[in-house]
Structure formats: structure tokens, C-alpha cells
C-alpha atoms as a PDB file:
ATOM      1  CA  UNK A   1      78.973  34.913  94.981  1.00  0.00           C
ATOM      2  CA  UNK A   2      77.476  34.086  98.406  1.00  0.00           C
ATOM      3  CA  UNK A   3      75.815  30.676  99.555  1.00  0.00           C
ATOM      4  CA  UNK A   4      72.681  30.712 101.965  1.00  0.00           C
ATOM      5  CA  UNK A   5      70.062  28.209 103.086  1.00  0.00           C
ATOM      6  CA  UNK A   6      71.772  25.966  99.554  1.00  0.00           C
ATOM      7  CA  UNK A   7      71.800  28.487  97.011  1.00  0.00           C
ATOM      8  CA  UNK A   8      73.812  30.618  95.612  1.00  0.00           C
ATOM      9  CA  UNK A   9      73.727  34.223  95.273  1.00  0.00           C
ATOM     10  CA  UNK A  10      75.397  37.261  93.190  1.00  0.00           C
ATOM     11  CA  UNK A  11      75.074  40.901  93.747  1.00  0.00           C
ATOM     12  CA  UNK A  12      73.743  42.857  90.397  1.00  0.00           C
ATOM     13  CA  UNK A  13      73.799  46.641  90.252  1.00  0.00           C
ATOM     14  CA  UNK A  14      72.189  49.417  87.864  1.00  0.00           C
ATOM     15  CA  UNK A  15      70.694  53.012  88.243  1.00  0.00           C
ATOM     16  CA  UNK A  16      67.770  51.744  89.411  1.00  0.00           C
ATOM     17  CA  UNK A  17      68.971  49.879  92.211  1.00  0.00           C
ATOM     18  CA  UNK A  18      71.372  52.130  93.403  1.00  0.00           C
ATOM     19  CA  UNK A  19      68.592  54.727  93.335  1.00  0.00           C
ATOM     20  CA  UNK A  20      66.673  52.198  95.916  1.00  0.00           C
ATOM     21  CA  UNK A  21      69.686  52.084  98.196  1.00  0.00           C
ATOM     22  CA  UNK A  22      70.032  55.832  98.259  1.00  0.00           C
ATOM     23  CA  UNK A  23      66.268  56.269  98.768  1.00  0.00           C
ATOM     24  CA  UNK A  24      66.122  53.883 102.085  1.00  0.00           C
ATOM     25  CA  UNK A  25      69.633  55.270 103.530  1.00  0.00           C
ATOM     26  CA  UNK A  26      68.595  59.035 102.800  1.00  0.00           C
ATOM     27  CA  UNK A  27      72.357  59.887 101.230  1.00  0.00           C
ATOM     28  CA  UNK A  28      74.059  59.527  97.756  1.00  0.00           C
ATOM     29  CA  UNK A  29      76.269  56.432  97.357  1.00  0.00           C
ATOM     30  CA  UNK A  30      79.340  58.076  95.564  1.00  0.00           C
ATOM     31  CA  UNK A  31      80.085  60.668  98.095  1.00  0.00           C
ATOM     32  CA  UNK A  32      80.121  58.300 101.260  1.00  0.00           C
ATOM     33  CA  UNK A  33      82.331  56.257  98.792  1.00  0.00           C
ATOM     34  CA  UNK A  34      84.961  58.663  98.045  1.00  0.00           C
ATOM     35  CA  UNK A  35      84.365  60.061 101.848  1.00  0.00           C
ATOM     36  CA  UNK A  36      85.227  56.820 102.953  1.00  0.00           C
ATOM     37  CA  UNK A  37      87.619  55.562 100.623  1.00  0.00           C
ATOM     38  CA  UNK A  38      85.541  52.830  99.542  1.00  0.00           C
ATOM     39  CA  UNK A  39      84.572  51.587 103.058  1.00  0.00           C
ATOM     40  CA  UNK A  40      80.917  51.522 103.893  1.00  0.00           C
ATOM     41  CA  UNK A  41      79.136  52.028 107.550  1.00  0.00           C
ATOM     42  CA  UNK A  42      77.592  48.793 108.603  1.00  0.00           C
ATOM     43  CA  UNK A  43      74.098  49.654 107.705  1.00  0.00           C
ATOM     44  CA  UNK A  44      75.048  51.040 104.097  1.00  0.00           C
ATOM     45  CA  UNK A  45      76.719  47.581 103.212  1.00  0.00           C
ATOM     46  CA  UNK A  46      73.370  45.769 104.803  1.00  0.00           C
ATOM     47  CA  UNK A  47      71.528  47.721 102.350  1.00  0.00           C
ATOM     48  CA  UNK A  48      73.872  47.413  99.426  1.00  0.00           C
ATOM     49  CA  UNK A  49      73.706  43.398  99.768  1.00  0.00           C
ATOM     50  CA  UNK A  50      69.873  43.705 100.367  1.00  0.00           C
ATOM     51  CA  UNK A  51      68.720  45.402  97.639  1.00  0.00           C
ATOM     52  CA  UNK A  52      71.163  43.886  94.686  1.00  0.00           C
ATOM     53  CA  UNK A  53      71.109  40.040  96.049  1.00  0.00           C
ATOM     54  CA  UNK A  54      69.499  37.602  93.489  1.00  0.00           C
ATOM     55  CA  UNK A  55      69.883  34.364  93.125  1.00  0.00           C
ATOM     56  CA  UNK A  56      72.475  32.864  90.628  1.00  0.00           C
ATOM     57  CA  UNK A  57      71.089  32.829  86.964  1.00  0.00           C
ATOM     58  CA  UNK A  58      67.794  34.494  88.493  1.00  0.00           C
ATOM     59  CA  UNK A  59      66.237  37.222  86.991  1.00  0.00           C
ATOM     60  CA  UNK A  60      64.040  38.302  90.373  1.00  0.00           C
ATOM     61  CA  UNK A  61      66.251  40.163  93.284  1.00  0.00           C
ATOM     62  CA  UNK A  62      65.812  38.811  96.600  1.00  0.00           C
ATOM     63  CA  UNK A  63      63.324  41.074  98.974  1.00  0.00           C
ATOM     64  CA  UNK A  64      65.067  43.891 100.620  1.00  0.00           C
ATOM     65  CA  UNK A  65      64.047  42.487 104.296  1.00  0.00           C
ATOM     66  CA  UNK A  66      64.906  38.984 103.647  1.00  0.00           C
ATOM     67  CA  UNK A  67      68.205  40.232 102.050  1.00  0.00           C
ATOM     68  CA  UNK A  68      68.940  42.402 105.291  1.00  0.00           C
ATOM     69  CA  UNK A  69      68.527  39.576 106.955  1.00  0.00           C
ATOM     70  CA  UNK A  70      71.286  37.621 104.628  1.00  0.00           C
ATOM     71  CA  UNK A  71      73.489  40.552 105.015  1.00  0.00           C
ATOM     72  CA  UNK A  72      73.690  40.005 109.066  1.00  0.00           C
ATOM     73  CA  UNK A  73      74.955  36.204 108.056  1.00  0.00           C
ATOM     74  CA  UNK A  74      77.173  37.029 105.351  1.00  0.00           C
ATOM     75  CA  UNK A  75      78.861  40.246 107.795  1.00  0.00           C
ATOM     76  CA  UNK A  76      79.580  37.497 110.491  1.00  0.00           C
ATOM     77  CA  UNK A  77      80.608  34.455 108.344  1.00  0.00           C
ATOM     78  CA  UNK A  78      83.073  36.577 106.253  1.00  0.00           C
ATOM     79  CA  UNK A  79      83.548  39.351 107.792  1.00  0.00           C
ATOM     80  CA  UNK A  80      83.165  43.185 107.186  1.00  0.00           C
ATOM     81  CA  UNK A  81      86.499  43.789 104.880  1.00  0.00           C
ATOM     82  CA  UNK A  82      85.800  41.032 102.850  1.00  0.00           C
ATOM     83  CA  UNK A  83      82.243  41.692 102.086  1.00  0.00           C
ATOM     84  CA  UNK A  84      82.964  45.277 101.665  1.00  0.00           C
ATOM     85  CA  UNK A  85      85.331  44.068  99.107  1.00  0.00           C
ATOM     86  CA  UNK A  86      82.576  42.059  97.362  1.00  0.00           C
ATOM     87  CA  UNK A  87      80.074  44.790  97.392  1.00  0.00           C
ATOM     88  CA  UNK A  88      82.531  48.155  96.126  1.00  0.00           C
ATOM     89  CA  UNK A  89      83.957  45.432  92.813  1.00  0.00           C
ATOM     90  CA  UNK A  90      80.527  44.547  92.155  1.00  0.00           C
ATOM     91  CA  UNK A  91      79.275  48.199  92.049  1.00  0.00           C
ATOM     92  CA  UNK A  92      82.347  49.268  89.776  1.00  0.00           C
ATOM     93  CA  UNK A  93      81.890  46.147  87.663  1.00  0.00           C
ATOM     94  CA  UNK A  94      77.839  46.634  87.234  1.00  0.00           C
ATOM     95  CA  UNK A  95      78.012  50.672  87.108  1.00  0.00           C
ATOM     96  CA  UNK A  96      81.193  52.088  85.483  1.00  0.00           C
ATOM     97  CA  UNK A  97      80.001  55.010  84.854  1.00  0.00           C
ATOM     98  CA  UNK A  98      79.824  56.289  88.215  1.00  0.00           C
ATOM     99  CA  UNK A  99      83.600  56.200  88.263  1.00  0.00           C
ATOM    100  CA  UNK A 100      85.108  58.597  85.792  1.00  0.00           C
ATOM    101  CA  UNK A 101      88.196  57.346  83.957  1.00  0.00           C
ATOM    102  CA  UNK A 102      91.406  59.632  85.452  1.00  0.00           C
END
């Protein structure tokens, strides 16, 4: 959950959305995920929070630029670990089956 301008927002992934994020970053999530262990460059993590933000109990997602924009806060207020944190749990709460089971 994040808090901006008094409301609060949660991240929400499906194939859709991660299909959006791979579309406007021009690579594959799962293979800069397992390149990188899980850690995300800075402008993969701005477009992870952009394009799954929606506010709490919502059923609209925020729009990508005014999410990018939210990202930039949320990256300076928390910092990078912790929202990097936020952003991989969500994605392998929403979309388990990108993960096979060992």
C-alpha cells in the first residue's frame, strides 16, 4: 500500500498488465528478474508502479504518466530496496504462475 496526495494506493498485477510494462520497456519481465535476482533498473520499477497503481478498493488503474510521476515520490520517500520489495511480492502474489514451483 502507498499513500499520495490522501489516498491510498495498491499495486494489482495480471497478464495484461505485465504485457503493458513489457510493451513500453521493450524487454520481458521474467528474464531481467531472474538476471537480476529480483532487483529492477530504476526505470523498470517506475514502470512497474505506473502501470499496476490503483487506488484502494478501485476498480480503474491510475494513468501510466501520472503513476510515473508517483513512482519518482514513492523511490525517494522509501527508497529503492524497499519499493523494489513492494513491487517483486506483489507480482508473485498477483501472477504465480510466472514462477514455477521447484
Amino acid at each position: 500500500m502507498f499513500e499520495a496526495n490522501g489516498k491510498r494506493y495498491e499495486l494489482k498485477y495480471n497478464i495484461k498488465r505485465i504485457e503493458m510494462i513489457e510493451n513500453a520497456m521493450g524487454m520481458p519481465s521474467m528474464p531481467e528478474l531472474y538476471k537480476n535476482r529480483g532487483m529492477l533498473s530504476i526505470s523498470s520499477l517506475k514502470a512497474y508502479i505506473a502501470y499496476a497503481l490503483k487506488e484502494e478498493g478501485g476498480d480503474t488503474f491510475v494513468k501510466p504518466k501520472e503513476g510515473m510521476e508517483m513512482a519518482d515520490k514513492l523511490i525517494e520517500e522509501s527508497g529503492y530496496l524497499a519499493v523494489n520489495e513492494v513491487v517483486v511480492t506483489a507480482i508473485q502474489r498477483d501472477c504465480p504462475f510466472l514462477f514455477p514451483a521447484d
